[in-house]
N, C-alpha and C. Protein backbone atom coordinates (compact mmCIF):
# COMPACT_ATOMS: atom_id res chain seq x y z
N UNK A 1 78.20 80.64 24.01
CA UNK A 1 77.93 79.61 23.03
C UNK A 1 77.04 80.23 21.95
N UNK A 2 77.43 79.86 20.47
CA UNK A 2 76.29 80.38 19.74
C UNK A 2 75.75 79.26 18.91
N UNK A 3 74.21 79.64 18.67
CA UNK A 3 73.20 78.74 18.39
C UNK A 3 73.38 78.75 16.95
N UNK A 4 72.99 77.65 16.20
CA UNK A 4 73.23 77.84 14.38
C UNK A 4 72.21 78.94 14.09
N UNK A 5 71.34 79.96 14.78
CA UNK A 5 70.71 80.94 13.69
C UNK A 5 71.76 82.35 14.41
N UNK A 6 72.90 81.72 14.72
CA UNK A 6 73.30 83.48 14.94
C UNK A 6 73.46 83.72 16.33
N UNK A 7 72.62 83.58 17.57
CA UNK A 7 71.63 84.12 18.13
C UNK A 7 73.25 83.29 19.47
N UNK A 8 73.11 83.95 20.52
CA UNK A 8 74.24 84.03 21.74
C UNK A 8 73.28 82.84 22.56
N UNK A 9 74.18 82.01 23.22
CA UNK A 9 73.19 81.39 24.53
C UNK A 9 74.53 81.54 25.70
N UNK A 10 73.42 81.52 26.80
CA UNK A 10 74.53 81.72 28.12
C UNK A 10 74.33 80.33 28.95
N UNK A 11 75.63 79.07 28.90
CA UNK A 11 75.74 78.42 29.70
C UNK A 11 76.01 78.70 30.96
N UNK A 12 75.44 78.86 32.28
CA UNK A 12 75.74 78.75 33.49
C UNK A 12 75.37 77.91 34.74
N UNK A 13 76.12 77.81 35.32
CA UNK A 13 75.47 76.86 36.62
C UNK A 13 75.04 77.35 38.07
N UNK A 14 73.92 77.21 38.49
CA UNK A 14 73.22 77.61 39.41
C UNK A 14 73.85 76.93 40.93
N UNK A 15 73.79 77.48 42.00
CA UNK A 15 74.14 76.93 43.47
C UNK A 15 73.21 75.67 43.46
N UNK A 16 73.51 74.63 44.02
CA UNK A 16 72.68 73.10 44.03
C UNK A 16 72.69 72.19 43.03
N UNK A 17 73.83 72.98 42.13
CA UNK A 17 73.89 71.90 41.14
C UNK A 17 73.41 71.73 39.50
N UNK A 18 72.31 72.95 39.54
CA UNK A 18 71.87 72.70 38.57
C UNK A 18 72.65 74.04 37.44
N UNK A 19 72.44 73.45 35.90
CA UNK A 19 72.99 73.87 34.79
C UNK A 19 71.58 74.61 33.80
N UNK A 20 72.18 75.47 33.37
CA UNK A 20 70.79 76.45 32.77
C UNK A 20 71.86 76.83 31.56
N UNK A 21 71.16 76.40 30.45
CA UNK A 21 71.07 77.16 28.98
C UNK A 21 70.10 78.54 28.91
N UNK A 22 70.86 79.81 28.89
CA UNK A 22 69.66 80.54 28.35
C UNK A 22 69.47 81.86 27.13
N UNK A 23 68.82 81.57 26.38
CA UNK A 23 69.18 82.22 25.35
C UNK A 23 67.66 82.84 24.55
N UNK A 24 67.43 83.85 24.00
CA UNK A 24 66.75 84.37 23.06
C UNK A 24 66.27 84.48 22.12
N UNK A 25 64.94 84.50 21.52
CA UNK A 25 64.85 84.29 20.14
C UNK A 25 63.17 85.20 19.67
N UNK A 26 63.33 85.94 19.01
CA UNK A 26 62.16 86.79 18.94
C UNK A 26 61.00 87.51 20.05
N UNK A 27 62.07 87.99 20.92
CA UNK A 27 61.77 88.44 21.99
C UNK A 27 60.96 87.44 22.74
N UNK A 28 61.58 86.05 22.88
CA UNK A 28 60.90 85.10 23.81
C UNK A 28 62.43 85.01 24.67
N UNK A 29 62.39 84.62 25.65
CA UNK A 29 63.63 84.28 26.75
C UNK A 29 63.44 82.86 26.79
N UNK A 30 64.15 81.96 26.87
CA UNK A 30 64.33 80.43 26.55
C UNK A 30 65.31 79.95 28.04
N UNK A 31 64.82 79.02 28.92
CA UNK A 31 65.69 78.54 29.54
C UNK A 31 65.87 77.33 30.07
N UNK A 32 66.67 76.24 29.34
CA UNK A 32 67.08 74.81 29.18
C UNK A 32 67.80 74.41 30.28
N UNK A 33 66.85 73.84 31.55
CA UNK A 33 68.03 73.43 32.61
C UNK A 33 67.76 71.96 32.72
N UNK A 34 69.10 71.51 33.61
CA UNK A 34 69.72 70.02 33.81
C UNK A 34 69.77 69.70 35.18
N UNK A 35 69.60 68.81 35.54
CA UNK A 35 70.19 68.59 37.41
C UNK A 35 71.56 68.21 37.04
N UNK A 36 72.08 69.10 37.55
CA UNK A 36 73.61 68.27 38.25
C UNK A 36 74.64 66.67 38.26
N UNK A 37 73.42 65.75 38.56
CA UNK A 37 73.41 64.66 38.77
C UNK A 37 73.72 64.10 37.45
N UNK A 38 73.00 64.66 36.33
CA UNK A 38 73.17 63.95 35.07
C UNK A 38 73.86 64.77 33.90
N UNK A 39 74.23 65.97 34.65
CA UNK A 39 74.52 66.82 33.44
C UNK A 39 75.96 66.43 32.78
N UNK A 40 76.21 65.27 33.10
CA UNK A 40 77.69 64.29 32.40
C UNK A 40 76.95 63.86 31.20
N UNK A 41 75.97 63.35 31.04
CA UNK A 41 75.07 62.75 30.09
C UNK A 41 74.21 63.72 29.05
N UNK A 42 73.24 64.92 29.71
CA UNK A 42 72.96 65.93 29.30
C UNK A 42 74.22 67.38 29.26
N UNK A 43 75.07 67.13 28.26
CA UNK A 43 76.05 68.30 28.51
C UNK A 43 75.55 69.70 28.16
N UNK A 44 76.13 70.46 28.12
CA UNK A 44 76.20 71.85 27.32
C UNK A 44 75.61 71.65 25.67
N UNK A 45 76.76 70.95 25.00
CA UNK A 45 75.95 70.74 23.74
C UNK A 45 74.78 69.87 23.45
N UNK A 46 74.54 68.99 24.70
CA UNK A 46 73.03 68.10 24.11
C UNK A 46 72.03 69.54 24.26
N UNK A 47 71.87 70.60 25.22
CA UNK A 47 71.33 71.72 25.71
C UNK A 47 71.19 72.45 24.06
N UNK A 48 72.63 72.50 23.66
CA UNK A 48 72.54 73.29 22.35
C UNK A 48 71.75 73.42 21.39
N UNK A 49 71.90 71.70 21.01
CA UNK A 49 71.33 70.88 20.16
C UNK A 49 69.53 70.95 20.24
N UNK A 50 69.19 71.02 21.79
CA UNK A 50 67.84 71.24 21.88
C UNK A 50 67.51 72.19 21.32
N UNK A 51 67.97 73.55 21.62
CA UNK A 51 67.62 74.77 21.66
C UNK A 51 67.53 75.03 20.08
N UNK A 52 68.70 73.83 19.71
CA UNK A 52 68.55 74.55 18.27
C UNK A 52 67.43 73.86 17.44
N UNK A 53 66.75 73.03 17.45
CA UNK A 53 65.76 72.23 17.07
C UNK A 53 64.16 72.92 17.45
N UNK A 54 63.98 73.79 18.22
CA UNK A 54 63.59 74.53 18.28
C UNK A 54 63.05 75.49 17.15
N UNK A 55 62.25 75.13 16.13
CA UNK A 55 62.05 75.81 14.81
C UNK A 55 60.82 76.21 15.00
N UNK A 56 60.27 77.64 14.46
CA UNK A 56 59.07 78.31 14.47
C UNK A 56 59.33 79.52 13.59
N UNK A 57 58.36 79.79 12.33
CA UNK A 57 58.47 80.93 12.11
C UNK A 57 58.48 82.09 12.88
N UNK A 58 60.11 82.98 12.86
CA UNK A 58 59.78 84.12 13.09
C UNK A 58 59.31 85.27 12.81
N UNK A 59 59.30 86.24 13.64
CA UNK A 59 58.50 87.74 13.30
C UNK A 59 59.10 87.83 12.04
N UNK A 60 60.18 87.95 11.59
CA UNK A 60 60.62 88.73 10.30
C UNK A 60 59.58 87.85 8.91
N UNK A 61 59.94 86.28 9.43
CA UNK A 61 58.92 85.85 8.53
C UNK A 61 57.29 86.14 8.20
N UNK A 62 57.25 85.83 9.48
CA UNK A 62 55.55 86.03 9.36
C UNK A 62 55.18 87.23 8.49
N UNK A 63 55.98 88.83 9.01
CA UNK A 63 55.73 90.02 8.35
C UNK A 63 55.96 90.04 7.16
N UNK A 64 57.35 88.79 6.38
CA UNK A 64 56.83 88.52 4.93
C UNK A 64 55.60 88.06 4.41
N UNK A 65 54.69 87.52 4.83
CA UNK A 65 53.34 86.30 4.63
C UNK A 65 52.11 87.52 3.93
């Protein structure tokens, strides 16, 4: 799956049920998980959608400042 800045995320699902978004962003590791139970409601793209809302200047910026 890719995130609107570019950047790869890996949907996978864990033994017991649970669902993990995980993806990268200025050398931070990011990982968005769901129980099982609800992940009909919380899908893949509500996961996306989080991740992508997720706004902070990055390194490249800051080193413009």
């Amino acid at each position: 799956m890719n995130l609107k800045n570019g950047n790869e995320a890996i949907y996978m699902q864990f033994n017991g049920g649970w669902y993990v978004l995980v993806f990268e962003r200025d050398n931070w590791q990011y990982m968005l998980s769901v129980d099982g139970r609800v992940s009909d409601k919380v899908t893949a793209e509500v996961l996306v959608k989080i991740a992508d809302s997720i706004d902070y200047p990055s390194e490249e910026k800051n080193a413009l400042l």
